[in-house]
N, C-alpha and C. Protein backbone atom coordinates (compact mmCIF):
# COMPACT_ATOMS: atom_id res chain seq x y z
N UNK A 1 -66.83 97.19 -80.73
CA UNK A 1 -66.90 95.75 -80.92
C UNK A 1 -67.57 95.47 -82.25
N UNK A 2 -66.85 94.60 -83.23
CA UNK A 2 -67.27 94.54 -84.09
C UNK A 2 -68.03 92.96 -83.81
N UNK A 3 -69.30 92.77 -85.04
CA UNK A 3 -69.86 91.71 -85.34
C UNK A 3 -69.66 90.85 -86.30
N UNK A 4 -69.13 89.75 -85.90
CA UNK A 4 -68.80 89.05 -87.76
C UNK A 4 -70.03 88.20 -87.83
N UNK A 5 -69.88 88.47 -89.46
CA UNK A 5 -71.40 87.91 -90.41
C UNK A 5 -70.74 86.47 -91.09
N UNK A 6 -71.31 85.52 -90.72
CA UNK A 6 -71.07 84.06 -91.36
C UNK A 6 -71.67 84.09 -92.49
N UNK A 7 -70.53 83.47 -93.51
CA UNK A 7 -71.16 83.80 -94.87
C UNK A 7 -71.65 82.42 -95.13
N UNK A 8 -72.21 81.90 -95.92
CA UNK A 8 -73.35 80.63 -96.51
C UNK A 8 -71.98 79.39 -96.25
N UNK A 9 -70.78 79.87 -96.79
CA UNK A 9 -69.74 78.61 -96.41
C UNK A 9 -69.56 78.31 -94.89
N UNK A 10 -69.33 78.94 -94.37
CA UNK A 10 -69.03 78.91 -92.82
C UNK A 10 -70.38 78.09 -92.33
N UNK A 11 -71.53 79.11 -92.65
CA UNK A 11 -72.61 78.05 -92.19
C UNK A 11 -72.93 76.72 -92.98
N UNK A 12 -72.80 76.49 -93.71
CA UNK A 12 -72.76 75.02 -94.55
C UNK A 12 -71.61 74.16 -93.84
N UNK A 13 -70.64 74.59 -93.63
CA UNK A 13 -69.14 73.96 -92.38
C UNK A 13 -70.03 73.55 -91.48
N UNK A 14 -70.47 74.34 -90.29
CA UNK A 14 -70.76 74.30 -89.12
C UNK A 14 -72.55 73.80 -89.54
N UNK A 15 -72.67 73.09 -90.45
CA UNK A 15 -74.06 72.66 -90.29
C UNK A 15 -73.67 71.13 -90.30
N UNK A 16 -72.74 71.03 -90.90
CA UNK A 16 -72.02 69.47 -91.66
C UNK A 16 -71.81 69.06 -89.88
N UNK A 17 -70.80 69.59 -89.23
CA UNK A 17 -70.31 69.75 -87.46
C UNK A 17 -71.75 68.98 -87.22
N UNK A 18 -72.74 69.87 -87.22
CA UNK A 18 -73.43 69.65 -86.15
C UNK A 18 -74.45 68.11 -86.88
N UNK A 19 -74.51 68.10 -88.17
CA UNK A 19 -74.75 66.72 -88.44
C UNK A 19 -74.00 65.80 -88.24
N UNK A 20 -72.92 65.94 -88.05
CA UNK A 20 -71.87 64.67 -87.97
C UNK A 20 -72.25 64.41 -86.23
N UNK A 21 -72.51 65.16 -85.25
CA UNK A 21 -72.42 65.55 -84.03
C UNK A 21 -73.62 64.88 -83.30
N UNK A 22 -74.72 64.67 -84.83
CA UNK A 22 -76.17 64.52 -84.01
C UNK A 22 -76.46 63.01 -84.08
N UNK A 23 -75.95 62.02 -84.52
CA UNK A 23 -75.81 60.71 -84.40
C UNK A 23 -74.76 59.84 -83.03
N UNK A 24 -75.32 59.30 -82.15
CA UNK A 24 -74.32 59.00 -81.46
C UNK A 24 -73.23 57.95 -81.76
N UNK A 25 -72.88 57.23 -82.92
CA UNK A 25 -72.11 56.76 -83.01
C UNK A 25 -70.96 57.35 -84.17
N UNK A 26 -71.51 58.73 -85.13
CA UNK A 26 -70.44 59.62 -85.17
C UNK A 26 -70.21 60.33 -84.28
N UNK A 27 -70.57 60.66 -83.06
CA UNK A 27 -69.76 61.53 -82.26
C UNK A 27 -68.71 60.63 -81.16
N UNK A 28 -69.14 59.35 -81.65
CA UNK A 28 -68.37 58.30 -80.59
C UNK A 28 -67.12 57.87 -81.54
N UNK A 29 -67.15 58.06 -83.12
CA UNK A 29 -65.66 58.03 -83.75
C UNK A 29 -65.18 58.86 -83.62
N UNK A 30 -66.01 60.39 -83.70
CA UNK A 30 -64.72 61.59 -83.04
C UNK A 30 -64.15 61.41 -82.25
N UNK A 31 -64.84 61.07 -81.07
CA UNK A 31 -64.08 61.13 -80.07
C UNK A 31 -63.22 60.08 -79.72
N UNK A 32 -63.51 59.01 -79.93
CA UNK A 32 -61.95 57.66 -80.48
C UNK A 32 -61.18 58.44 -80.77
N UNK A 33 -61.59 59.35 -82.27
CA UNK A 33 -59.93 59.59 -83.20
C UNK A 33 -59.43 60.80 -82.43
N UNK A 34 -60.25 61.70 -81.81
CA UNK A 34 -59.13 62.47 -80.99
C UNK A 34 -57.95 61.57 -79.97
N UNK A 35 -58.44 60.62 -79.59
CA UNK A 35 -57.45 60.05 -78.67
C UNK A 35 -56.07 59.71 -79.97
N UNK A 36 -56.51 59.04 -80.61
CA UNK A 36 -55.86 58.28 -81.90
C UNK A 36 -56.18 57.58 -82.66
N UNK A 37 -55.65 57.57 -83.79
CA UNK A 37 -56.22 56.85 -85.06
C UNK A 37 -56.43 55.51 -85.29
N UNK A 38 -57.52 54.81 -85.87
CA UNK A 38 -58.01 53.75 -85.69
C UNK A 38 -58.35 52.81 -86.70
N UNK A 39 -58.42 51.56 -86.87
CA UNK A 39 -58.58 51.11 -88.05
C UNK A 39 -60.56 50.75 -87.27
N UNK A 40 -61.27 50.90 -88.64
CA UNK A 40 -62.78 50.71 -88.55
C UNK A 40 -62.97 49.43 -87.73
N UNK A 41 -63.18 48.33 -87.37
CA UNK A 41 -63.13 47.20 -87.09
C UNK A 41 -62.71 47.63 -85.42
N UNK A 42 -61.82 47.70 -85.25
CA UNK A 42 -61.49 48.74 -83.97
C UNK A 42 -62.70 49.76 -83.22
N UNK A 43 -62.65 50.58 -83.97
CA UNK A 43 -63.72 51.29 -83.60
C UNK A 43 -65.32 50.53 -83.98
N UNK A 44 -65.34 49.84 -84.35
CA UNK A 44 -66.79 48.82 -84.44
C UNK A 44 -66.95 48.23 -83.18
N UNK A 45 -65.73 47.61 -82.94
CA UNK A 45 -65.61 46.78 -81.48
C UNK A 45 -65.82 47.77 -80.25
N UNK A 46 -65.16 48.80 -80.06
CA UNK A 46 -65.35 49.54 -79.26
C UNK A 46 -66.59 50.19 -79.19
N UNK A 47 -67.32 50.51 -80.22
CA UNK A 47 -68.50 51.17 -79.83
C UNK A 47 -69.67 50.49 -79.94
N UNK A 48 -69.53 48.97 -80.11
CA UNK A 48 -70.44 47.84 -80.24
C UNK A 48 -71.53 48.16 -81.25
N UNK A 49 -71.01 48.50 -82.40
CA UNK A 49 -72.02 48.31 -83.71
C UNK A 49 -70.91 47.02 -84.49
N UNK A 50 -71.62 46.98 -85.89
CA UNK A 50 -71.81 45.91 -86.98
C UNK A 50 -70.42 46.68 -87.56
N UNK A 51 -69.68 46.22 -88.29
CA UNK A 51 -68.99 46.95 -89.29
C UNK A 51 -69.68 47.28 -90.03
N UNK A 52 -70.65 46.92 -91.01
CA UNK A 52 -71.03 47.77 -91.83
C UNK A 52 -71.54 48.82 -91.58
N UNK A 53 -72.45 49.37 -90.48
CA UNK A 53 -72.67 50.38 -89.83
C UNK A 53 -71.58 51.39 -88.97
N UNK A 54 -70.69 50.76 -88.46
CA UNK A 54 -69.36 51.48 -88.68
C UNK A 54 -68.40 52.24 -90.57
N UNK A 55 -68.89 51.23 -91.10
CA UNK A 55 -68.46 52.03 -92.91
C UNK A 55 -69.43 52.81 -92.99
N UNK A 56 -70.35 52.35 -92.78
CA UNK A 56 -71.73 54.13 -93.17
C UNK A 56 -71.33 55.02 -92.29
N UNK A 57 -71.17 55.00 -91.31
CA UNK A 57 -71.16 56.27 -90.33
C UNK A 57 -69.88 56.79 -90.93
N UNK A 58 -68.28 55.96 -90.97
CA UNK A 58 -66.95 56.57 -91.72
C UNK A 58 -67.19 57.17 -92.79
N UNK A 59 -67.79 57.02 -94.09
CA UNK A 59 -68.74 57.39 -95.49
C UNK A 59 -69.23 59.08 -95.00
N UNK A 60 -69.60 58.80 -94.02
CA UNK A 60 -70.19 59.82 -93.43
C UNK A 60 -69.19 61.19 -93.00
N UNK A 61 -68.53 60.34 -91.95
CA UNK A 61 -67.97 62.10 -91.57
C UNK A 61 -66.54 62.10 -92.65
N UNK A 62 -66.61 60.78 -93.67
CA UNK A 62 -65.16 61.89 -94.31
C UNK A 62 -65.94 62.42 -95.59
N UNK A 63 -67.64 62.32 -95.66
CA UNK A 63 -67.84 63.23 -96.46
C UNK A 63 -68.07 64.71 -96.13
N UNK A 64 -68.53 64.76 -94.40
CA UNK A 64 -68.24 66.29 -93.71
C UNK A 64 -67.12 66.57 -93.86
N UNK A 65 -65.83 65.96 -94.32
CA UNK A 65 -64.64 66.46 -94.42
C UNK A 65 -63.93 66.39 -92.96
N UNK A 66 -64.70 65.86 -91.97
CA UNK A 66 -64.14 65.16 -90.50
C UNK A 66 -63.09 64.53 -90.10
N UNK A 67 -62.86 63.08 -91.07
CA UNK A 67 -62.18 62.41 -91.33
C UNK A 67 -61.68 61.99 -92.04
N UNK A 68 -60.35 61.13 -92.14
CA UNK A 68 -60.02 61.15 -93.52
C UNK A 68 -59.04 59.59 -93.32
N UNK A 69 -59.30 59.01 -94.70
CA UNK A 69 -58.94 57.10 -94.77
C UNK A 69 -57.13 57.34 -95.25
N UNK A 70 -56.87 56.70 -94.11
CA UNK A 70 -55.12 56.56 -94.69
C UNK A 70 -54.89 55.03 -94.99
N UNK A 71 -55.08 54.82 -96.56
CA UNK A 71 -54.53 53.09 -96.38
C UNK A 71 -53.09 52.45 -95.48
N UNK A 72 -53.43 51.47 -95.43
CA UNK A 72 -51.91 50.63 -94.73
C UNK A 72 -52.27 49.50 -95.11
N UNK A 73 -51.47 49.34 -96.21
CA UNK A 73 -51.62 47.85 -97.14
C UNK A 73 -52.58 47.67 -97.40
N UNK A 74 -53.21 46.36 -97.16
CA UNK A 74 -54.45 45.76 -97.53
C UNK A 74 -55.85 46.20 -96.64
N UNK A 75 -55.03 47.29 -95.97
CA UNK A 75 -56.02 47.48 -94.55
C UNK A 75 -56.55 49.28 -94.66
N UNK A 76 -57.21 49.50 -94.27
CA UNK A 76 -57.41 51.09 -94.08
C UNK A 76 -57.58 51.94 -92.49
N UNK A 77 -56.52 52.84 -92.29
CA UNK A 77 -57.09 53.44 -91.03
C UNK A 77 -57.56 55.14 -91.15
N UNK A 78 -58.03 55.28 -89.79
CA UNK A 78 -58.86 56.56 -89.95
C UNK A 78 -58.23 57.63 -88.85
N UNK A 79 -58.27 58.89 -89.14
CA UNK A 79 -57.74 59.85 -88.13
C UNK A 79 -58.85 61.02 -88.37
N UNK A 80 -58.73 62.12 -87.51
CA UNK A 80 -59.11 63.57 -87.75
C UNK A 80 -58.86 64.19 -88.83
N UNK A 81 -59.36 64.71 -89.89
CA UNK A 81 -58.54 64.87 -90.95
C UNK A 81 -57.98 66.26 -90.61
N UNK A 82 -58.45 67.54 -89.47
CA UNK A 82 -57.40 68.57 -89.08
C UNK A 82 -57.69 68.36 -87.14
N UNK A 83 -55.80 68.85 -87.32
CA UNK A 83 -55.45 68.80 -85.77
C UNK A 83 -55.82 69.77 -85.07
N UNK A 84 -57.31 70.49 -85.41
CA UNK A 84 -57.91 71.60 -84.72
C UNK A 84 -59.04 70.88 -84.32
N UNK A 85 -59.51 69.60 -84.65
CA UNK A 85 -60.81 68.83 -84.19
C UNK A 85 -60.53 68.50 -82.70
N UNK A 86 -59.42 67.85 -82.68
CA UNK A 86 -59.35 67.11 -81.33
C UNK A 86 -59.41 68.53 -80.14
N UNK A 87 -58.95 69.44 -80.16
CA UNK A 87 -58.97 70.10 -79.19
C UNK A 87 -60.40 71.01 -78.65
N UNK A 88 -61.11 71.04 -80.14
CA UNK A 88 -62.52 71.56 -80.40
C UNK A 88 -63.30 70.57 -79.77
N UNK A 89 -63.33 69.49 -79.99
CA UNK A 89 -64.16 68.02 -78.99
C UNK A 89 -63.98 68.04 -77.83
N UNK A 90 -62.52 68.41 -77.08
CA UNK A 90 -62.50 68.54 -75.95
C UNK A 90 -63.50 69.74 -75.29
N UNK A 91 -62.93 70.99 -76.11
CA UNK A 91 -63.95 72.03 -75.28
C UNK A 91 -65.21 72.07 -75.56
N UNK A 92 -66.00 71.27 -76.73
CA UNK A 92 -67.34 70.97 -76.82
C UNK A 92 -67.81 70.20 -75.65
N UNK A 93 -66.79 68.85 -75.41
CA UNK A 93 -67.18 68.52 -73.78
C UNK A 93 -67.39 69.23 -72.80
N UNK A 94 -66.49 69.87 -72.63
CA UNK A 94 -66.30 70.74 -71.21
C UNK A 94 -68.07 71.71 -71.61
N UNK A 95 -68.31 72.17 -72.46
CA UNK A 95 -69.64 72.28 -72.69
C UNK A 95 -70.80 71.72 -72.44
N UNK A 96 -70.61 70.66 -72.48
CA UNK A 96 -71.60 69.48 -72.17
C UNK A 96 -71.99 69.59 -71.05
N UNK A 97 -70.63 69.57 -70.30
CA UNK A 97 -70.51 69.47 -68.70
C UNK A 97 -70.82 70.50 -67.95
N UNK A 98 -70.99 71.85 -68.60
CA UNK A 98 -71.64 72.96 -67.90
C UNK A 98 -73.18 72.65 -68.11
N UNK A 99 -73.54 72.49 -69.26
CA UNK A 99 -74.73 72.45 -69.15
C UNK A 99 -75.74 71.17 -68.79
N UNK A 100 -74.87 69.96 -68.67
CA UNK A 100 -75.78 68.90 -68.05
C UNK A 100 -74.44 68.61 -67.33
N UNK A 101 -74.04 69.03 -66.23
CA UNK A 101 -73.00 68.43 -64.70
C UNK A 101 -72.97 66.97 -64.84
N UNK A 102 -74.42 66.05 -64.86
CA UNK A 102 -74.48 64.58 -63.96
C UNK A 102 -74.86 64.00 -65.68
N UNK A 103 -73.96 64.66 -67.20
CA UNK A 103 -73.84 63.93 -67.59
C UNK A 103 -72.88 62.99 -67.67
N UNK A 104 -72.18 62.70 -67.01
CA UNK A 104 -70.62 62.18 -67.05
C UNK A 104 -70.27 62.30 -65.11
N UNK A 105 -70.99 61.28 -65.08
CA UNK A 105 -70.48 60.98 -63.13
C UNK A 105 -69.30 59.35 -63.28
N UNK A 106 -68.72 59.68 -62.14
CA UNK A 106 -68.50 58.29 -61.80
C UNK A 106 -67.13 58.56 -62.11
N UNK A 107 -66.18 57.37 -61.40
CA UNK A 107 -64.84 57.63 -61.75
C UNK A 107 -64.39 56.96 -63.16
N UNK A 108 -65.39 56.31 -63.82
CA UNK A 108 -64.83 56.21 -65.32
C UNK A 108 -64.97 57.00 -66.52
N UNK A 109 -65.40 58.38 -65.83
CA UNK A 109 -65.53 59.40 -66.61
C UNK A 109 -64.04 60.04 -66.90
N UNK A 110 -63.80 60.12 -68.22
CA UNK A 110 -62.45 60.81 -68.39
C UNK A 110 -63.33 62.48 -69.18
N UNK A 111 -64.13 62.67 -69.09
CA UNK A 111 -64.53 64.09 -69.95
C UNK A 111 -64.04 65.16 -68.88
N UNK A 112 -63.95 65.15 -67.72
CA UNK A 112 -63.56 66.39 -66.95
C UNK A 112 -62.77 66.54 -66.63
């Protein structure tokens, strides 16, 4: 069995992850844009902040390279910027859920 050694990039990647991860209202646009892509204002409403605090947090993970701004006209929307996030969020949940069970009770839980 071999051991792989993370070189300074990999860990600089996966440090950006876990900053984008440690705010709860970037981990509440991930998980929007895994469902589907959203215009900001949208996701403001849904996660009951300010827009402008919705543009800082966006500022944010498309400078982790998270996300990424697709204009549409006069308007801008937002997606995953790779289709390896959404499935990685899912099994980070299912993580969650081993290690805290009664975080996610109730039948309006869609994480399990």
């Amino acid at each position: 069995m071999s051991t792989a050694t993370a070189s300074v990039t990999h860990t600089a990647a996966l440090a950006r992850l876990g900053y984008a991860l440690s705010d709860a209202t970037r981990a509440g646009v991930l998980l929007a844009l895994r469902e589907a892509p959203a215009y900001p204002s949208d996701l403001a409403d849904a996660l009951g902040v300010s827009r402008q605090v919705m543009s800082n947090q966006l500022a944010c993970l498309r400078g982790c390279g998270l996300v990424e701004a697709v204009p549409d006209g006069r308007r801008t929307w937002y997606r995953l910027a790779d289709p390896h996030l959404a499935p990685a969020l899912n099994e980070l949940l299912q993580v969650v859920l081993f290690v805290d069970p009664d975080c996610c009770a109730g039948e309006s839980c869609a994480c399990a």
